[in-house]
PDB file of N, CA and C in Angstrom:
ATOM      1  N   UNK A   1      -4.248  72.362 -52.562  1.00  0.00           N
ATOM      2  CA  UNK A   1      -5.272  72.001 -53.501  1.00  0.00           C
ATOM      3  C   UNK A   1      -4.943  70.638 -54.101  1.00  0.00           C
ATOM      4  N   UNK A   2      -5.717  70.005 -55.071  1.00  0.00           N
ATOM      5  CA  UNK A   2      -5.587  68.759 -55.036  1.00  0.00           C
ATOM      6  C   UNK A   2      -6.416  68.515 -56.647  1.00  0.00           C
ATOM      7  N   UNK A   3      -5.181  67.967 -57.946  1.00  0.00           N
ATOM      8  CA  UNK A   3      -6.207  68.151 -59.046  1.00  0.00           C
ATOM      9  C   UNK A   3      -5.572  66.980 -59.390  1.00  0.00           C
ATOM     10  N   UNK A   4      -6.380  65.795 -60.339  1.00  0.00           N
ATOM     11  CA  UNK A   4      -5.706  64.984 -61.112  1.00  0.00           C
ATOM     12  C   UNK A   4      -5.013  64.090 -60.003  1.00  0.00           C
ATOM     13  N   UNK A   5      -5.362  63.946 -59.117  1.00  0.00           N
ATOM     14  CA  UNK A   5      -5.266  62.859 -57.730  1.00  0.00           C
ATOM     15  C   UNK A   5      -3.376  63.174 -57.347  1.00  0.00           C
ATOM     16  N   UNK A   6      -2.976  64.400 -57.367  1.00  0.00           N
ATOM     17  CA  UNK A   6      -1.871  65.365 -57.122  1.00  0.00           C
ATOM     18  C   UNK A   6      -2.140  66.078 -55.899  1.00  0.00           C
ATOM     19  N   UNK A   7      -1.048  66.707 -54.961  1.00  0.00           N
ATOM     20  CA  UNK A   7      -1.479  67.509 -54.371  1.00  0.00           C
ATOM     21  C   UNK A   7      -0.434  68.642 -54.703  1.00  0.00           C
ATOM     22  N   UNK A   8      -1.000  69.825 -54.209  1.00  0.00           N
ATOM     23  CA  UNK A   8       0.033  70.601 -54.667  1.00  0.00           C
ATOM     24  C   UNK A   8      -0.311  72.155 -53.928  1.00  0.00           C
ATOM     25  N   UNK A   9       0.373  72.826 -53.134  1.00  0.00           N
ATOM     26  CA  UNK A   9       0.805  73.990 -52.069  1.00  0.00           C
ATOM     27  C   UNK A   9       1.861  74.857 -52.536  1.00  0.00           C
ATOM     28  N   UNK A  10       1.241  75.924 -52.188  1.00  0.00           N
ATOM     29  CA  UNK A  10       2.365  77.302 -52.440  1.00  0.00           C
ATOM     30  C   UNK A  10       3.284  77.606 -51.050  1.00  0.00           C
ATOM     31  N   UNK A  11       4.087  78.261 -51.078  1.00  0.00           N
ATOM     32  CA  UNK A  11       4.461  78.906 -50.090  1.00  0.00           C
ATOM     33  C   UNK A  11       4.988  80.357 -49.907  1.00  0.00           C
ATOM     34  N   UNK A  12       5.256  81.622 -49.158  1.00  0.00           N
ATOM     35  CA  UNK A  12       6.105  82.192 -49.739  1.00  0.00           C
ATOM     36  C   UNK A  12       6.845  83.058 -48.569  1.00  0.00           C
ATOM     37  N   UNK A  13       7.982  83.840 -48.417  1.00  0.00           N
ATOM     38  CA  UNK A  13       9.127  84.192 -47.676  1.00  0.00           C
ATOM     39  C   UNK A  13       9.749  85.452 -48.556  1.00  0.00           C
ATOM     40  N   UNK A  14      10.282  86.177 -47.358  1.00  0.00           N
ATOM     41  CA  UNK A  14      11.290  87.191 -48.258  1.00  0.00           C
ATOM     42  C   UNK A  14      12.335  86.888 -48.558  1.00  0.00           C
ATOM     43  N   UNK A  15      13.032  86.017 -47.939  1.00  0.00           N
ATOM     44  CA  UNK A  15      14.246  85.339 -48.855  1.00  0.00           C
ATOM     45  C   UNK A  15      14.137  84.298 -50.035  1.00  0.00           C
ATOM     46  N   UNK A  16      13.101  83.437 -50.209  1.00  0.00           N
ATOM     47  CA  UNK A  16      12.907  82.797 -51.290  1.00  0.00           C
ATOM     48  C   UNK A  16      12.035  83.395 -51.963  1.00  0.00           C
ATOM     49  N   UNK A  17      11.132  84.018 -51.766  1.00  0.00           N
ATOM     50  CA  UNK A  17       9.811  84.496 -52.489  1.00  0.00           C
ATOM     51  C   UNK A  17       8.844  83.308 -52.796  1.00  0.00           C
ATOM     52  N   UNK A  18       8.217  82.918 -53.685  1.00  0.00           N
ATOM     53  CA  UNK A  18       7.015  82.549 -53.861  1.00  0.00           C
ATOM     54  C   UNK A  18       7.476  81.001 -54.656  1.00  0.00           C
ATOM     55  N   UNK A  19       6.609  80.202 -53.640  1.00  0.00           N
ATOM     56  CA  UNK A  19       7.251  78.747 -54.395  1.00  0.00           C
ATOM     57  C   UNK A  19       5.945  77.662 -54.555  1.00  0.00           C
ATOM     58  N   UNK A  20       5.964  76.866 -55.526  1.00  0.00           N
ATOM     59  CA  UNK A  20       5.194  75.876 -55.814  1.00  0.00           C
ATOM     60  C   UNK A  20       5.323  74.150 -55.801  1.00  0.00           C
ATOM     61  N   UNK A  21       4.772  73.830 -54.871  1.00  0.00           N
ATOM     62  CA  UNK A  21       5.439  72.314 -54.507  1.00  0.00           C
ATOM     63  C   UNK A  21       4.458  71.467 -55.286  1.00  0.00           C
ATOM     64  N   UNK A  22       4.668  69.824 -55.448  1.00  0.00           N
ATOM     65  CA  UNK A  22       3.909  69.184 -55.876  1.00  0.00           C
ATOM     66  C   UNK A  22       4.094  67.447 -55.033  1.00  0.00           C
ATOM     67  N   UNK A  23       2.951  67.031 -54.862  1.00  0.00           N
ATOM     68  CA  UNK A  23       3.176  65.599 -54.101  1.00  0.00           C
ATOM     69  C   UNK A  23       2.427  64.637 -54.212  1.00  0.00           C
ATOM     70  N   UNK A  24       2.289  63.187 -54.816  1.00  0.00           N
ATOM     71  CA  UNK A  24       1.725  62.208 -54.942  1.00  0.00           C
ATOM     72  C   UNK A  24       0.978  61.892 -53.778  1.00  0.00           C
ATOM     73  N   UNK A  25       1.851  61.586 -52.712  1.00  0.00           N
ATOM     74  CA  UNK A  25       0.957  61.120 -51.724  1.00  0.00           C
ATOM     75  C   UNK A  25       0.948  61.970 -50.273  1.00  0.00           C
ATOM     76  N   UNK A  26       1.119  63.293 -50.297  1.00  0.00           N
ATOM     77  CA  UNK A  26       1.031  63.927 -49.810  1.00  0.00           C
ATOM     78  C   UNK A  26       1.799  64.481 -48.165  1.00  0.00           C
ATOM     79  N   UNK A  27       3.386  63.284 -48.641  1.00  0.00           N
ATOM     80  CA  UNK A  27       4.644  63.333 -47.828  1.00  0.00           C
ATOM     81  C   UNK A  27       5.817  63.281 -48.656  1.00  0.00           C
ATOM     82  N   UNK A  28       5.587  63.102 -49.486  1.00  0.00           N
ATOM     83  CA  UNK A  28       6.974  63.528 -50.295  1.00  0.00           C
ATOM     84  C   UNK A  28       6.763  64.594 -51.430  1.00  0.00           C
ATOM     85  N   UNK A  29       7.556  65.748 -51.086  1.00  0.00           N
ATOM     86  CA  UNK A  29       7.084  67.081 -51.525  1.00  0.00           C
ATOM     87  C   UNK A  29       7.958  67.105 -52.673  1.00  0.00           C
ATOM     88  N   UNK A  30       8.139  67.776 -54.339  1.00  0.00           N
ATOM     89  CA  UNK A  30       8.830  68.441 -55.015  1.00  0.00           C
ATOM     90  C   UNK A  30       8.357  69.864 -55.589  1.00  0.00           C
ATOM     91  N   UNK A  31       9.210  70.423 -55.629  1.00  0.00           N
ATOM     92  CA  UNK A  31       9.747  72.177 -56.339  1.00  0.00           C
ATOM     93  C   UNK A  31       8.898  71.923 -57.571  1.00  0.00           C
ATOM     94  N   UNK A  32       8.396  72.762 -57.689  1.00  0.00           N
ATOM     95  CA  UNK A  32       7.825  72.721 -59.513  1.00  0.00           C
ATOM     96  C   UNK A  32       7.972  74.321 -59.933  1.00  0.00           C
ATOM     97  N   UNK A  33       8.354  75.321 -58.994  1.00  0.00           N
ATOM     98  CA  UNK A  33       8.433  76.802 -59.043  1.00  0.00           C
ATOM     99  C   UNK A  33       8.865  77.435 -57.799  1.00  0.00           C
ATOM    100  N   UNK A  34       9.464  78.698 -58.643  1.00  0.00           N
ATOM    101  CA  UNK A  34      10.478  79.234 -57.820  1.00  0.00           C
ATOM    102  C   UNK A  34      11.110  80.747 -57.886  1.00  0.00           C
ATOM    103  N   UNK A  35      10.319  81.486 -57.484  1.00  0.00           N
ATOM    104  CA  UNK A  35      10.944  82.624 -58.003  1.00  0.00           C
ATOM    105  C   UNK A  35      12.324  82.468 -57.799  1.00  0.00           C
ATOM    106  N   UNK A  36      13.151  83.618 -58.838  1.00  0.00           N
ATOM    107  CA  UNK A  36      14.305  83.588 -58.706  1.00  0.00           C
ATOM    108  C   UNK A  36      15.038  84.481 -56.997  1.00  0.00           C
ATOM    109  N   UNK A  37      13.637  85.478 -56.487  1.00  0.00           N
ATOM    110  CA  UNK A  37      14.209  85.855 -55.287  1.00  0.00           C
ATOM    111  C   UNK A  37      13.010  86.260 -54.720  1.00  0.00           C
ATOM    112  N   UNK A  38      13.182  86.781 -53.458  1.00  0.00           N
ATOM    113  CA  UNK A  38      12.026  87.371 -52.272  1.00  0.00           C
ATOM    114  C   UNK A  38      11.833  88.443 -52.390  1.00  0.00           C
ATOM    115  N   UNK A  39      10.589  89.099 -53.082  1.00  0.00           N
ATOM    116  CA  UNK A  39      10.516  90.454 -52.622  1.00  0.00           C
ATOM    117  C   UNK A  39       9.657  91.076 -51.824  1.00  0.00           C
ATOM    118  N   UNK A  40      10.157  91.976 -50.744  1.00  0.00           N
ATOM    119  CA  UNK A  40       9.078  92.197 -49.921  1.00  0.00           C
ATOM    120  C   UNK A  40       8.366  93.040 -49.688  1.00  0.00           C
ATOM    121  N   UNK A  41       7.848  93.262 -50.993  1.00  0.00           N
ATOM    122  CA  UNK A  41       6.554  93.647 -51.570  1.00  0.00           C
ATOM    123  C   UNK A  41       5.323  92.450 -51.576  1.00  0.00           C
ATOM    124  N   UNK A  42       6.014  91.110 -51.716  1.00  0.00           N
ATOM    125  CA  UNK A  42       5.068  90.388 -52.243  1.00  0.00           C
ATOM    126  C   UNK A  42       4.410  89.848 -50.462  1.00  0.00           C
ATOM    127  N   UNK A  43       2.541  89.554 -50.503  1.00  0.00           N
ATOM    128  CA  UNK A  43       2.588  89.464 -48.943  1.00  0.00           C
ATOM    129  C   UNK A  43       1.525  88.173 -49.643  1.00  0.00           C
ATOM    130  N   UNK A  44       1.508  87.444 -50.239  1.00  0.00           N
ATOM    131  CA  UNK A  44       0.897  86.505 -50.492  1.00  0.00           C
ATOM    132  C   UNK A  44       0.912  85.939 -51.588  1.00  0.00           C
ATOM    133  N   UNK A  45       0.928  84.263 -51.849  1.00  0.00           N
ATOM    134  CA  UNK A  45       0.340  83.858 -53.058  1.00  0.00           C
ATOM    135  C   UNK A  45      -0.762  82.521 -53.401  1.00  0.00           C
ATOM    136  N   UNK A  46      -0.823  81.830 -53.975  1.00  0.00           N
ATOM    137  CA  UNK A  46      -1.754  80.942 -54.462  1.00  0.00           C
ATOM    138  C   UNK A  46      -1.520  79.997 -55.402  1.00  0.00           C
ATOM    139  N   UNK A  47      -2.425  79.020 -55.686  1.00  0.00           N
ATOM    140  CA  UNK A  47      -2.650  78.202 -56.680  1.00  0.00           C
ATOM    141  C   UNK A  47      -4.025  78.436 -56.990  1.00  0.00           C
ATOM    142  N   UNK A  48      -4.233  77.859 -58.113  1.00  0.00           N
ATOM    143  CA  UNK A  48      -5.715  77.748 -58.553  1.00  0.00           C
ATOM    144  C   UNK A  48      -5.365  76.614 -60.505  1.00  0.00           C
ATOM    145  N   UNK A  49      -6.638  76.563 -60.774  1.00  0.00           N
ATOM    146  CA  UNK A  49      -6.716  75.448 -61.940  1.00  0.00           C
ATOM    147  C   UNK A  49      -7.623  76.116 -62.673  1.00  0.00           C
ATOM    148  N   UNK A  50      -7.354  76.473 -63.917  1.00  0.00           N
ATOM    149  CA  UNK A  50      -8.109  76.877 -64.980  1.00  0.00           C
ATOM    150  C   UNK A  50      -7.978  76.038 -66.355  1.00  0.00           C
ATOM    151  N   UNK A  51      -8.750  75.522 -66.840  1.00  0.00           N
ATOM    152  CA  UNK A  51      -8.343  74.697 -67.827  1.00  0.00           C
ATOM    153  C   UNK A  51      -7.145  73.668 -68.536  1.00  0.00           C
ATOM    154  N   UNK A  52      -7.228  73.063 -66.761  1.00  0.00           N
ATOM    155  CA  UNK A  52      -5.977  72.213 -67.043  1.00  0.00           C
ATOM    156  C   UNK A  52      -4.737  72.690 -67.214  1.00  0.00           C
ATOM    157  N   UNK A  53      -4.577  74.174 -66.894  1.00  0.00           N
ATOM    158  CA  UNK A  53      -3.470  74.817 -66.574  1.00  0.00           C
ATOM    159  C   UNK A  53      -4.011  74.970 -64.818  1.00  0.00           C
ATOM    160  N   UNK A  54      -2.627  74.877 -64.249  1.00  0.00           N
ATOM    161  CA  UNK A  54      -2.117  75.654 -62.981  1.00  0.00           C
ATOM    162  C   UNK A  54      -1.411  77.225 -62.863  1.00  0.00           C
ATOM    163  N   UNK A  55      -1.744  77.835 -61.824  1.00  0.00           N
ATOM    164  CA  UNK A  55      -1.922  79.413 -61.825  1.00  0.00           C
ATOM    165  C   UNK A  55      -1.384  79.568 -60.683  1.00  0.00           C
ATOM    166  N   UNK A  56      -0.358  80.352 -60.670  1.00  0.00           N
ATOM    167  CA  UNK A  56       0.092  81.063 -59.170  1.00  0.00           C
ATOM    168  C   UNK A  56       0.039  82.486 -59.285  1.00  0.00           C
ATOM    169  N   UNK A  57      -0.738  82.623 -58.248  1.00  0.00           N
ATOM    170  CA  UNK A  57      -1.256  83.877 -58.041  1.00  0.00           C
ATOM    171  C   UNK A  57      -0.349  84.995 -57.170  1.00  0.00           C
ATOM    172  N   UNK A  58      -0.144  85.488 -57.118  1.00  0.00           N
ATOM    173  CA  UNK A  58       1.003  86.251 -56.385  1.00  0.00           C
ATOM    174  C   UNK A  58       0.043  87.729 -56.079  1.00  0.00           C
ATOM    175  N   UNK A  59       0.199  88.196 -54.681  1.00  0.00           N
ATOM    176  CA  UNK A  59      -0.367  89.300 -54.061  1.00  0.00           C
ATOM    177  C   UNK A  59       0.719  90.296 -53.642  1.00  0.00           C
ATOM    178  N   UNK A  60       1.051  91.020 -54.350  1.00  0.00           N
ATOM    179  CA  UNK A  60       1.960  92.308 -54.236  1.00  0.00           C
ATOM    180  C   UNK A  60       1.595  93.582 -53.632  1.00  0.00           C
ATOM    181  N   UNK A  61       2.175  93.997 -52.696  1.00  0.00           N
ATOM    182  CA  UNK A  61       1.205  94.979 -51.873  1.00  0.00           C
ATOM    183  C   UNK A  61       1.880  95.803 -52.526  1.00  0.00           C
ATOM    184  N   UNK A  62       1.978  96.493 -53.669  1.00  0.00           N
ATOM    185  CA  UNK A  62       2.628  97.922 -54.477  1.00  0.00           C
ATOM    186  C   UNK A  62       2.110  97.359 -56.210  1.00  0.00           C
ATOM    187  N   UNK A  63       1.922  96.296 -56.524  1.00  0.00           N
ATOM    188  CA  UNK A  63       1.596  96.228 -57.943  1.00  0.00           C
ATOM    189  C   UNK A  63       0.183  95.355 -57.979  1.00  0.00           C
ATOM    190  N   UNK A  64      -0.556  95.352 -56.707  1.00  0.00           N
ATOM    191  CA  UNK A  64      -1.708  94.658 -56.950  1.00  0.00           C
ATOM    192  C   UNK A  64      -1.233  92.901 -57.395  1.00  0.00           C
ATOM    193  N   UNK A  65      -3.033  91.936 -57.497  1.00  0.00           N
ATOM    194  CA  UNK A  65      -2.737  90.865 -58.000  1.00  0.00           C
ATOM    195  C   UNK A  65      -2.293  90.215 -59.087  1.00  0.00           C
ATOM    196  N   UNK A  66      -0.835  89.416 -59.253  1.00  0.00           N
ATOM    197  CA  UNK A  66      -0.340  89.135 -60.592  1.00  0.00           C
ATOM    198  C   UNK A  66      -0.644  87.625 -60.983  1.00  0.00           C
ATOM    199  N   UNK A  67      -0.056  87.210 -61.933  1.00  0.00           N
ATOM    200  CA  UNK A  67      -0.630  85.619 -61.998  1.00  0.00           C
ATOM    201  C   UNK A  67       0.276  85.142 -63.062  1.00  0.00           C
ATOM    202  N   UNK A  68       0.730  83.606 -63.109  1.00  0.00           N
ATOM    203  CA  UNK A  68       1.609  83.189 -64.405  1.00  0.00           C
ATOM    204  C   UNK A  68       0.946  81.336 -64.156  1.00  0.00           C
ATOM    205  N   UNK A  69       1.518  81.352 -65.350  1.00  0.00           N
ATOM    206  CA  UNK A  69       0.983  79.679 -65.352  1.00  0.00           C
ATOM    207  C   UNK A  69       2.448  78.865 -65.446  1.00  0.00           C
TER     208      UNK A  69
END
């Protein structure tokens, strides 16, 4: 996704779990989030923009959809 002329991608893994990158010009990537571990429960996540806050959405197949800013 792409807000405020930023780009910015989730990713996620059972050894890292759920991560949030951020990039000016859309080759040089940084960490902005990070779970502390992988759980593999979790089978998806997201970004999204709500009032100038950023949202990662996290899809947990045992606790349903969660979300933090």
């Amino acid at each position: 996704m792409t807000s405020d002329g930023l780009y910015y991608l989730s990713t996620i893994n059972v050894v890292d779990g759920c991560e949030a990158w951020r990039s000016k010009n859309s080759e040089d990537w940084e960490i902005i989030l990070k779970e502390e571990r992988g759980y593999k429960t979790h089978i998806g996540c997201g970004l999204g923009e709500f009032k100038n806050y950023l949202y990662m959405y996290i899809y947990d197949s045992e606790r349903g959809l969660r979300y933090g800013e």
